[in-house]
PDB file of N, CA and C in Angstrom:
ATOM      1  N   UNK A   1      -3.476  -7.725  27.992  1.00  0.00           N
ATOM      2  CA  UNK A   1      -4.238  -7.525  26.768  1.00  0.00           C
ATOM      3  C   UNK A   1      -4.351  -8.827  25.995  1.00  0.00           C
ATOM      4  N   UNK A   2      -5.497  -9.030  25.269  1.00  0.00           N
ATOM      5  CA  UNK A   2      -5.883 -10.249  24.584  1.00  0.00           C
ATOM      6  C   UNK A   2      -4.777 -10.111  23.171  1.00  0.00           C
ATOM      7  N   UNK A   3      -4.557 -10.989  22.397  1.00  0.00           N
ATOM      8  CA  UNK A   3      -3.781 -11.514  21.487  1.00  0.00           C
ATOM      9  C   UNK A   3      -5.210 -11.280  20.659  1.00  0.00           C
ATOM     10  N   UNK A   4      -4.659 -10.290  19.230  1.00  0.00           N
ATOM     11  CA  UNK A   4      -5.791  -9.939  18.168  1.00  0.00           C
ATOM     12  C   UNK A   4      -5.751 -10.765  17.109  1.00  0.00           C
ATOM     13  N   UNK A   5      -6.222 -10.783  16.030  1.00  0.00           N
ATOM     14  CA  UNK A   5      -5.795 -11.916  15.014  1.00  0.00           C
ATOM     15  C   UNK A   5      -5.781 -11.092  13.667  1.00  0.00           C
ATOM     16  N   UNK A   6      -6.265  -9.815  13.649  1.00  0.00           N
ATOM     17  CA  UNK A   6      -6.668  -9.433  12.729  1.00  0.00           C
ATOM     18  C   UNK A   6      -6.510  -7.610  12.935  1.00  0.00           C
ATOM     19  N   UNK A   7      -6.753  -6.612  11.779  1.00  0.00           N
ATOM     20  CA  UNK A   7      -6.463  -5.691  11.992  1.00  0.00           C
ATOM     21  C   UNK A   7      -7.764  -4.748  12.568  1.00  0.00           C
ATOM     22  N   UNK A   8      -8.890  -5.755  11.781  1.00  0.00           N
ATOM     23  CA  UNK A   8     -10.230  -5.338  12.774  1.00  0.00           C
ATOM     24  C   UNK A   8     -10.346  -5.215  14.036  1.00  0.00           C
ATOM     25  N   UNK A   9      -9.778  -6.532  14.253  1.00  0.00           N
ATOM     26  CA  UNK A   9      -9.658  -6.861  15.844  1.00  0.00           C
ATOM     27  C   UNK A   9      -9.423  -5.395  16.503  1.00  0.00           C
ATOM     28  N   UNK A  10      -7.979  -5.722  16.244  1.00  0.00           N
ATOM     29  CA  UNK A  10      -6.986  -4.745  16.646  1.00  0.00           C
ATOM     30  C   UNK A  10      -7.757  -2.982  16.710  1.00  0.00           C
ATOM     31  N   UNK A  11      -8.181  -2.808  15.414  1.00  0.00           N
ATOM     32  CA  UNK A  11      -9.019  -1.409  15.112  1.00  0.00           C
ATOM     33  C   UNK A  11     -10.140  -1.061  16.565  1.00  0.00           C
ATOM     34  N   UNK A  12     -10.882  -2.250  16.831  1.00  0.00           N
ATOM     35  CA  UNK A  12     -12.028  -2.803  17.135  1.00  0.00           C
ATOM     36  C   UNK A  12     -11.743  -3.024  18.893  1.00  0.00           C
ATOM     37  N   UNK A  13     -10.605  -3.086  19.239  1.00  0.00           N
ATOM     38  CA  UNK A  13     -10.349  -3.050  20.865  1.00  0.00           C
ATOM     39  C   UNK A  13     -10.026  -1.744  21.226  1.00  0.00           C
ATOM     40  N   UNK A  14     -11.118  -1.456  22.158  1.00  0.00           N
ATOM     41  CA  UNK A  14     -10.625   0.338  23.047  1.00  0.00           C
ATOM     42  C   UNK A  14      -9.611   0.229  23.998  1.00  0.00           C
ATOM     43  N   UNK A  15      -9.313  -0.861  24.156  1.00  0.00           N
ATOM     44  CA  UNK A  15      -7.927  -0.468  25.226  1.00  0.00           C
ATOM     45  C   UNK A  15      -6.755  -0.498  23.952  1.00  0.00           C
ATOM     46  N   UNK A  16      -6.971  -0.762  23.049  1.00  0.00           N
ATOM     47  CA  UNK A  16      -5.606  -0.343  22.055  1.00  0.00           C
ATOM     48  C   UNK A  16      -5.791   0.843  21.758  1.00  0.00           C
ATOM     49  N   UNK A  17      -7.235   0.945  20.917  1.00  0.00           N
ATOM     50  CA  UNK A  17      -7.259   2.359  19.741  1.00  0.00           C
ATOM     51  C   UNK A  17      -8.411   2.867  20.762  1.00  0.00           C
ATOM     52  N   UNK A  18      -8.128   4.059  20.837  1.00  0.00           N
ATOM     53  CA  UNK A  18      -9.129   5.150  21.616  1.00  0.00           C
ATOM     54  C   UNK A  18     -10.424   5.614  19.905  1.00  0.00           C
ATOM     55  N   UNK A  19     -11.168   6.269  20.171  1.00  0.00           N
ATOM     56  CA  UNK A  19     -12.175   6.400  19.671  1.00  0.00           C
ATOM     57  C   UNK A  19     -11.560   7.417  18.650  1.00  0.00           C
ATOM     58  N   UNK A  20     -10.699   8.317  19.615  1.00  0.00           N
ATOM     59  CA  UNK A  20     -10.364   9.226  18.673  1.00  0.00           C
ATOM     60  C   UNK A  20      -9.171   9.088  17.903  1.00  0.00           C
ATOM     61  N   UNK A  21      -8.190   8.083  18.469  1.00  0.00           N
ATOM     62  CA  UNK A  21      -7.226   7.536  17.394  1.00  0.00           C
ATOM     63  C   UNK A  21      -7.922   6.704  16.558  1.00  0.00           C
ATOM     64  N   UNK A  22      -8.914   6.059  16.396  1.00  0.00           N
ATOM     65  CA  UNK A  22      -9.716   5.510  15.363  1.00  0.00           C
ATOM     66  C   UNK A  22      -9.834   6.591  14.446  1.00  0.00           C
ATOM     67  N   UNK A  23     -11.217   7.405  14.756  1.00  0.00           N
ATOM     68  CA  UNK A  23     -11.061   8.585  13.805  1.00  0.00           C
ATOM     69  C   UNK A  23     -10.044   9.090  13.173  1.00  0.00           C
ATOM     70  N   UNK A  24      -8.898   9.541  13.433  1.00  0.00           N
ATOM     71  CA  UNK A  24      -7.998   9.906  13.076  1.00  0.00           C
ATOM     72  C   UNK A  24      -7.406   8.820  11.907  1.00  0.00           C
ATOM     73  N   UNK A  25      -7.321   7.403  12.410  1.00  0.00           N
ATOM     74  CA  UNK A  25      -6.577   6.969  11.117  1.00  0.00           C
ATOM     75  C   UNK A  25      -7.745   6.296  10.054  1.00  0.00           C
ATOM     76  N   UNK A  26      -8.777   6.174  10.635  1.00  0.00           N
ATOM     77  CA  UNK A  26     -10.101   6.414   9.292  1.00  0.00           C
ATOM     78  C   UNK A  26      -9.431   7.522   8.192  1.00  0.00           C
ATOM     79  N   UNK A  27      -9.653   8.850   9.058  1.00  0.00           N
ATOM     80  CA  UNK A  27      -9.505   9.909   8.305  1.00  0.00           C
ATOM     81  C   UNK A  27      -8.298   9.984   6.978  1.00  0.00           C
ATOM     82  N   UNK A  28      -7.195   9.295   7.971  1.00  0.00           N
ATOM     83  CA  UNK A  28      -6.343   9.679   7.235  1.00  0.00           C
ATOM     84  C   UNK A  28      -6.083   8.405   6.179  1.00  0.00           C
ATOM     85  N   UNK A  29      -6.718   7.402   6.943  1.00  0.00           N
ATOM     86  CA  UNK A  29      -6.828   6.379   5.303  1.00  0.00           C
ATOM     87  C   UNK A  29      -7.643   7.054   4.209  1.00  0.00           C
ATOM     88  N   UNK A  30      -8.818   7.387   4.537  1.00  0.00           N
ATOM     89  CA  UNK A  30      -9.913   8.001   3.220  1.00  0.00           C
ATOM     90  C   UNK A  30      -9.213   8.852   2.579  1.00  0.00           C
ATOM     91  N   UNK A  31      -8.427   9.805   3.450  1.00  0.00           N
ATOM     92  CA  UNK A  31      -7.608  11.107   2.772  1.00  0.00           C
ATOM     93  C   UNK A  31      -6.330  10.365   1.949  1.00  0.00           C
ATOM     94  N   UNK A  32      -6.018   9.530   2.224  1.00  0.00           N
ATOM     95  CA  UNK A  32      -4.294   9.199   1.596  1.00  0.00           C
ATOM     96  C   UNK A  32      -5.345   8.842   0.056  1.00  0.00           C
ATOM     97  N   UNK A  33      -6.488   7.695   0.161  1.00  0.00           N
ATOM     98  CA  UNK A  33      -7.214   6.959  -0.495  1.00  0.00           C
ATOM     99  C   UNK A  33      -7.492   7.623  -1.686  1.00  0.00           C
ATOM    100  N   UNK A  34      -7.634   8.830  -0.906  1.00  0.00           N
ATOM    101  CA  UNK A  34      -8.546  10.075  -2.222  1.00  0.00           C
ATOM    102  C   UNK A  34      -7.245  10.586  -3.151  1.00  0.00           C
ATOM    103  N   UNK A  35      -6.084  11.074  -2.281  1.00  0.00           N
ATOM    104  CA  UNK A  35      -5.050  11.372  -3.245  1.00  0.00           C
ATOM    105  C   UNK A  35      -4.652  10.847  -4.353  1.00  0.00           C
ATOM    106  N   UNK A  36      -4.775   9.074  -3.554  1.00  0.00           N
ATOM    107  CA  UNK A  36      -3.988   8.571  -5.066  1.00  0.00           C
ATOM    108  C   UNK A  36      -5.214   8.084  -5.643  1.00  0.00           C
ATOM    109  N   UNK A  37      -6.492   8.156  -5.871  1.00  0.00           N
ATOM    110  CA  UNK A  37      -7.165   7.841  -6.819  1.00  0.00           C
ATOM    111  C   UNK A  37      -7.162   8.966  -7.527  1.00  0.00           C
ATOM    112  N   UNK A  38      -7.049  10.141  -7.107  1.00  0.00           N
ATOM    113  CA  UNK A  38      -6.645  11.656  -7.949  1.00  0.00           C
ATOM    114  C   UNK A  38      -5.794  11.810  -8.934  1.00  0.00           C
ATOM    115  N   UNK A  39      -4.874  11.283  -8.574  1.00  0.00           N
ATOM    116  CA  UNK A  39      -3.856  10.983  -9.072  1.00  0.00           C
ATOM    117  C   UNK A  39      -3.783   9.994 -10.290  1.00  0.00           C
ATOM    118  N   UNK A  40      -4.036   8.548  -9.862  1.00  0.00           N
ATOM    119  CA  UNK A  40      -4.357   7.996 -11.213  1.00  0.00           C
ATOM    120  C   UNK A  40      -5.276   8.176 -11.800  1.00  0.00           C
ATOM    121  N   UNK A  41      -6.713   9.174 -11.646  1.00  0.00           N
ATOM    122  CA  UNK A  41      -7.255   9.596 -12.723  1.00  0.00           C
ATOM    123  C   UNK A  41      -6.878  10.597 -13.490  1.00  0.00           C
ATOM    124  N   UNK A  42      -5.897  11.483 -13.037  1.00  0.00           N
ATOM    125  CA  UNK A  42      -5.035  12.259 -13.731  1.00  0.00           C
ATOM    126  C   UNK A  42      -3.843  11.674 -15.016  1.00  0.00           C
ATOM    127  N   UNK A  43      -3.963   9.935 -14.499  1.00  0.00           N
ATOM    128  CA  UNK A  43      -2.479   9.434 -14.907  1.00  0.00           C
ATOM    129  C   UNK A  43      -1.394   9.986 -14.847  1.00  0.00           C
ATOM    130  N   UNK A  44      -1.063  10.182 -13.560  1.00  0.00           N
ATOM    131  CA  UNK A  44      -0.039  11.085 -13.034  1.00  0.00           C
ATOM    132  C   UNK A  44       0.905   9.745 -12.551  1.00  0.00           C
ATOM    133  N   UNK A  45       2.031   9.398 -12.731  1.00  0.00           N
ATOM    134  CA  UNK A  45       3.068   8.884 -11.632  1.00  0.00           C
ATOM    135  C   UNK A  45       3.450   9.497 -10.432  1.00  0.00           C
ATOM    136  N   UNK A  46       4.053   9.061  -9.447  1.00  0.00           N
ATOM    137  CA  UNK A  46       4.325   9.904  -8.121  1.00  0.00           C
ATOM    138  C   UNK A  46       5.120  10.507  -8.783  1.00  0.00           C
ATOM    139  N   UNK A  47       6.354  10.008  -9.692  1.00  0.00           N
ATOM    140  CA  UNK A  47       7.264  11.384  -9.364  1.00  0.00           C
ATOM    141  C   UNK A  47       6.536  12.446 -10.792  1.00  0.00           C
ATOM    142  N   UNK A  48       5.708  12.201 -11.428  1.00  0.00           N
ATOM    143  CA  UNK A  48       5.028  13.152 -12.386  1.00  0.00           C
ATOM    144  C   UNK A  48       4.907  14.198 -11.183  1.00  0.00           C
ATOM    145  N   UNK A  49       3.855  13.648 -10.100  1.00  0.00           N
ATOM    146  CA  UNK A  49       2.848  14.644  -9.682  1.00  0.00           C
ATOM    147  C   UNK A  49       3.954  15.189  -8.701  1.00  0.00           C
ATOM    148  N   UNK A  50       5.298  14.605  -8.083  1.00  0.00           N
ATOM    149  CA  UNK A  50       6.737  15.229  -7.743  1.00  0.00           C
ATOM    150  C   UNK A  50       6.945  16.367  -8.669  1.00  0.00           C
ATOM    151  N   UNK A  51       7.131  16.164  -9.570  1.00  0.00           N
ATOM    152  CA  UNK A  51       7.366  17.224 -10.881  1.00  0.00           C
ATOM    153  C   UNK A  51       6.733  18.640 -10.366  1.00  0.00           C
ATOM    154  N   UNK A  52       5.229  18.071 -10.470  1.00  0.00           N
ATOM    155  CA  UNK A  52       4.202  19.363 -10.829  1.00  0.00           C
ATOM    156  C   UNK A  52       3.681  19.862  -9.621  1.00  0.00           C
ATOM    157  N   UNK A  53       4.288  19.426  -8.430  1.00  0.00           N
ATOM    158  CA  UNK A  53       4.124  19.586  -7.271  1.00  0.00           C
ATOM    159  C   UNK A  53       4.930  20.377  -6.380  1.00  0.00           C
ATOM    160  N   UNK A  54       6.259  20.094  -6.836  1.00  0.00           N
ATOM    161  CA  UNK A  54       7.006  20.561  -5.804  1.00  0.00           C
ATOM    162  C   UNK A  54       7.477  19.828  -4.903  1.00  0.00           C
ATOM    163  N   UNK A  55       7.065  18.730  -4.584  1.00  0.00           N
ATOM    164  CA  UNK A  55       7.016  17.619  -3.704  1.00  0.00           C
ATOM    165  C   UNK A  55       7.887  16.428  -3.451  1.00  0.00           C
ATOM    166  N   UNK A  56       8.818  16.048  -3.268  1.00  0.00           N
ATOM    167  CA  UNK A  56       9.527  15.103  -3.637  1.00  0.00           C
ATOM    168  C   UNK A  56       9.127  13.828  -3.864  1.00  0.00           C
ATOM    169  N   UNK A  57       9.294  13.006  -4.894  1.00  0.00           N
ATOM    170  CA  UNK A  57       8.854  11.789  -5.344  1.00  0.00           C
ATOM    171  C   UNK A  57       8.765  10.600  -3.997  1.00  0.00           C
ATOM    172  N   UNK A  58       9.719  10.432  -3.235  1.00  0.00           N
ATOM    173  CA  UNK A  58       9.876   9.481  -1.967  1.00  0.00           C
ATOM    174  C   UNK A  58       9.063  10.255  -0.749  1.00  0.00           C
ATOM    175  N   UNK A  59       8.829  11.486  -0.443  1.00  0.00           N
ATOM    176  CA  UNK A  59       7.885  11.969   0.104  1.00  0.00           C
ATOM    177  C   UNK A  59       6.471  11.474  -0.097  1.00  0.00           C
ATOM    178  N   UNK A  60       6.243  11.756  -1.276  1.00  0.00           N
ATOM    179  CA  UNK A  60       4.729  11.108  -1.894  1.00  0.00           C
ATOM    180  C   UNK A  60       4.627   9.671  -1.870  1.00  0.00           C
ATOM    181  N   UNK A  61       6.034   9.204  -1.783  1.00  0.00           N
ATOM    182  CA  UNK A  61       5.490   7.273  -1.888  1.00  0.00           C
ATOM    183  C   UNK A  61       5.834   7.097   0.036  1.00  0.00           C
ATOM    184  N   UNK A  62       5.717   7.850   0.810  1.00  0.00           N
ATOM    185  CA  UNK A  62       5.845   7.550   2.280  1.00  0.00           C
ATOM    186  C   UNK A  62       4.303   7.893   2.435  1.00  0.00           C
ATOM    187  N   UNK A  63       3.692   9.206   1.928  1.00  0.00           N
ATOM    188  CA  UNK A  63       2.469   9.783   2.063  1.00  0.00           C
ATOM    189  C   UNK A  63       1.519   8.631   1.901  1.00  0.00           C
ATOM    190  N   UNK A  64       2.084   8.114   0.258  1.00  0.00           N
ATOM    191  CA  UNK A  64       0.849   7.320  -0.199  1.00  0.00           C
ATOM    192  C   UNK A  64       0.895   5.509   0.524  1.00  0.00           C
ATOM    193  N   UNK A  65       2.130   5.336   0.704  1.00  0.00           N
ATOM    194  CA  UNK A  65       2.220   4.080   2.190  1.00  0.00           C
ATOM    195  C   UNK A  65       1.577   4.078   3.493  1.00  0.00           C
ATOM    196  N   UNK A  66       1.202   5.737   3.725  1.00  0.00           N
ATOM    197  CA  UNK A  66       1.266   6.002   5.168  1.00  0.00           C
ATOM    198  C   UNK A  66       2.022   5.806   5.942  1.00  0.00           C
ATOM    199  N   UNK A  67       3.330   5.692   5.605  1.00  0.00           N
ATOM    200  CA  UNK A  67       4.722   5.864   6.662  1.00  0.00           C
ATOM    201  C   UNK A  67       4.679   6.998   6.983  1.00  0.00           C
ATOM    202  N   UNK A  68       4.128   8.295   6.845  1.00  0.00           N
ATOM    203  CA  UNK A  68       4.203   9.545   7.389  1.00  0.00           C
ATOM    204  C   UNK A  68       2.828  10.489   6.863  1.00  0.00           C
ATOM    205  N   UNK A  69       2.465  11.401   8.145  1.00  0.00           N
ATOM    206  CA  UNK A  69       1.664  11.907   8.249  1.00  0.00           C
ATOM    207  C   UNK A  69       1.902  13.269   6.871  1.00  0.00           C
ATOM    208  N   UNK A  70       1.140  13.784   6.266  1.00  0.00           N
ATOM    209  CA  UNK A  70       1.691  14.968   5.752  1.00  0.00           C
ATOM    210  C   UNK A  70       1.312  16.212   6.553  1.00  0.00           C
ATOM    211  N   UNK A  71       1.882  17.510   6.020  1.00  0.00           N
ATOM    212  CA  UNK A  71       2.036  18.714   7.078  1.00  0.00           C
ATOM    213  C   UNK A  71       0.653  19.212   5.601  1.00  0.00           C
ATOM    214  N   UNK A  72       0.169  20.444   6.547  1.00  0.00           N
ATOM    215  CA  UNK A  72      -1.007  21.009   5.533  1.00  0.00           C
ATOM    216  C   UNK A  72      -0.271  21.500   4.483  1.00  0.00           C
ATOM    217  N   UNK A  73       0.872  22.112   4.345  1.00  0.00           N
ATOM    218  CA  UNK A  73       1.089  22.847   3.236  1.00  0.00           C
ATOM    219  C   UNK A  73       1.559  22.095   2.388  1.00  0.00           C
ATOM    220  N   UNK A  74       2.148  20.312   2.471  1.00  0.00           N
ATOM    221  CA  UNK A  74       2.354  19.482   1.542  1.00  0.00           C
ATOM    222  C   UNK A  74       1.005  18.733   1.469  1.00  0.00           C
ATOM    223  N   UNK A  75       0.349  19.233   2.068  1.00  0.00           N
ATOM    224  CA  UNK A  75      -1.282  18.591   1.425  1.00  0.00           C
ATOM    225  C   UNK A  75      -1.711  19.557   0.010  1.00  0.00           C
ATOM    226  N   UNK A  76      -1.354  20.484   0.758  1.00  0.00           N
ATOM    227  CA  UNK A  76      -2.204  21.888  -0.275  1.00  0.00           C
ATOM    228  C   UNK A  76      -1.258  21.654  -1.789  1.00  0.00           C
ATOM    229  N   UNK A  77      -0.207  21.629  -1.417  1.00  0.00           N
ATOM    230  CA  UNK A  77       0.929  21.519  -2.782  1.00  0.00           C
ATOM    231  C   UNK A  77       0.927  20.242  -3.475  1.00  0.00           C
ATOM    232  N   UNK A  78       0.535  19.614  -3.175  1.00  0.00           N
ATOM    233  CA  UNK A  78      -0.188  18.028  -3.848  1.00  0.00           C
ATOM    234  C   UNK A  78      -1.423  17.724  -4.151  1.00  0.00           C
ATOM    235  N   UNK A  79      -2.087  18.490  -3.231  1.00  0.00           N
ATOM    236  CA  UNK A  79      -3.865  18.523  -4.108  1.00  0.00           C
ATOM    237  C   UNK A  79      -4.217  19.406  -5.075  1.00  0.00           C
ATOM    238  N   UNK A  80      -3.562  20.669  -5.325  1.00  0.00           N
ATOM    239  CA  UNK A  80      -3.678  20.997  -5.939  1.00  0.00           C
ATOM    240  C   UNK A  80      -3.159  20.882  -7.702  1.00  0.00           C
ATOM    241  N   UNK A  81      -2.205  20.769  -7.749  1.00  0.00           N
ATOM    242  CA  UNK A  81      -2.312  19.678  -9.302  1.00  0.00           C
ATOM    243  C   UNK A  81      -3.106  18.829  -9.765  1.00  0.00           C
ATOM    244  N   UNK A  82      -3.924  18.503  -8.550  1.00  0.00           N
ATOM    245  CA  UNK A  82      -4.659  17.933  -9.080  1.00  0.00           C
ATOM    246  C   UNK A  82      -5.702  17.625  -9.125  1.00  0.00           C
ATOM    247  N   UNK A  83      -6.365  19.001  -8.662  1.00  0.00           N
ATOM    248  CA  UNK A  83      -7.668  19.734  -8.820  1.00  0.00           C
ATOM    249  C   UNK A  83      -8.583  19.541  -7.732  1.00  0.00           C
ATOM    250  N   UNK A  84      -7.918  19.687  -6.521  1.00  0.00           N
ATOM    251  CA  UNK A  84      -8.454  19.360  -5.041  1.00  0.00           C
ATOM    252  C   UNK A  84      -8.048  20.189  -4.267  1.00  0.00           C
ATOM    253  N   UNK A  85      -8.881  20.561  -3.320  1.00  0.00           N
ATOM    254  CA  UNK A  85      -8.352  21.677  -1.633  1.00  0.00           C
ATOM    255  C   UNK A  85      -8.960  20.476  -0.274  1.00  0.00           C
ATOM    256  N   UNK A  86      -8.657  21.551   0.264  1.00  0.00           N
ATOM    257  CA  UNK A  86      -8.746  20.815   1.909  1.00  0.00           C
ATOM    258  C   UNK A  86     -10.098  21.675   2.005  1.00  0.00           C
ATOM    259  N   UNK A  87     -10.653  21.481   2.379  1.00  0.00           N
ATOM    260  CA  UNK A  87     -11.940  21.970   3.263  1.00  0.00           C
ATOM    261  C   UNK A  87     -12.332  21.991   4.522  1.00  0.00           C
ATOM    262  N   UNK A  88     -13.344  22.069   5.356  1.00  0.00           N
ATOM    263  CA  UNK A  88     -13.686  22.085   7.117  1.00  0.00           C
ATOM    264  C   UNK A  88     -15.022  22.136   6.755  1.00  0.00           C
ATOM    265  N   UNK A  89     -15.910  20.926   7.245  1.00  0.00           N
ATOM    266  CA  UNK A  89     -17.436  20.866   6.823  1.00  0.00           C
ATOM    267  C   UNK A  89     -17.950  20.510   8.094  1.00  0.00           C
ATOM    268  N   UNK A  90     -19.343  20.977   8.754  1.00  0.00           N
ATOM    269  CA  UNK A  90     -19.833  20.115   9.964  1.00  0.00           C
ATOM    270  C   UNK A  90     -19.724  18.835   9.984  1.00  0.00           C
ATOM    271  N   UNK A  91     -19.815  18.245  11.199  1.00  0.00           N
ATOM    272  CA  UNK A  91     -19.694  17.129  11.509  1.00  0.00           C
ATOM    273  C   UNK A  91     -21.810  16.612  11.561  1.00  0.00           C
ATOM    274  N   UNK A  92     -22.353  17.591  11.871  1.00  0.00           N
ATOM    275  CA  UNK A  92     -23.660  17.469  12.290  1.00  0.00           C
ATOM    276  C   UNK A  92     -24.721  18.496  11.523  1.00  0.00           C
ATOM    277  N   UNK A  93     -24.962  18.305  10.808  1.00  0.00           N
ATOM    278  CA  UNK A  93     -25.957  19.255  10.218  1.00  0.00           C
ATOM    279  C   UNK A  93     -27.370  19.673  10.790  1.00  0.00           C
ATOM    280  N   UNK A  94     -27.925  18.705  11.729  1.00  0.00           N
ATOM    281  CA  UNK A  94     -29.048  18.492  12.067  1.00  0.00           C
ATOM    282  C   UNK A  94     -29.254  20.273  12.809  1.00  0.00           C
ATOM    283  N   UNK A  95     -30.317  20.509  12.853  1.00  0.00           N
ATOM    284  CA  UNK A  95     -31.241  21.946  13.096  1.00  0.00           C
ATOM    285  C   UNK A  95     -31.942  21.918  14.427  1.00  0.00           C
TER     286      UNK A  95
END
């Protein structure tokens, strides 16, 4: 394998990242992305939204690092304080 220089690179070679491990950590950057802008428009601190969550404060700062994936029901118990759900929308709308 070639020596990358960069995280594009890296993103950007199919013998590293498959198409669908791409997708996947797109996804889950936009999704971590969305939480905590939720969050500070709430002016919530992690361990506030710990508080009002249920959630543990070092849980939410691994979530919001991306050191760990979250499970749906600590999605659901963290979006919701703060005025968000999970949804399932087509991928293709076209007719």
């Amino acid at each position: 394998m070639k020596n990358v220089k960069s995280f594009s690179e890296y993103m950007n070679d199919e013998e590293r990242v498959s198409s669908a491990e791409k997708e996947k950590i797109n996804f889950e950057i936009e999704l971590i992305g969305k939480i905590i802008e939720a969050r500070e428009e709430k002016g919530l601190s992690q361990r506030e939204l710990a508080e009002i969550s249920g959630v543990k404060q070092p849980a939410i700062a691994r979530l919001e690092s991306m050191k760990t994936t979250p499970q749906i029901d600590t999605l659901f118990r963290i979006l919701n304080p703060l005025g968000y759900t999970i949804s399932i929308v087509p991928l293709n709308t076209k007719k």
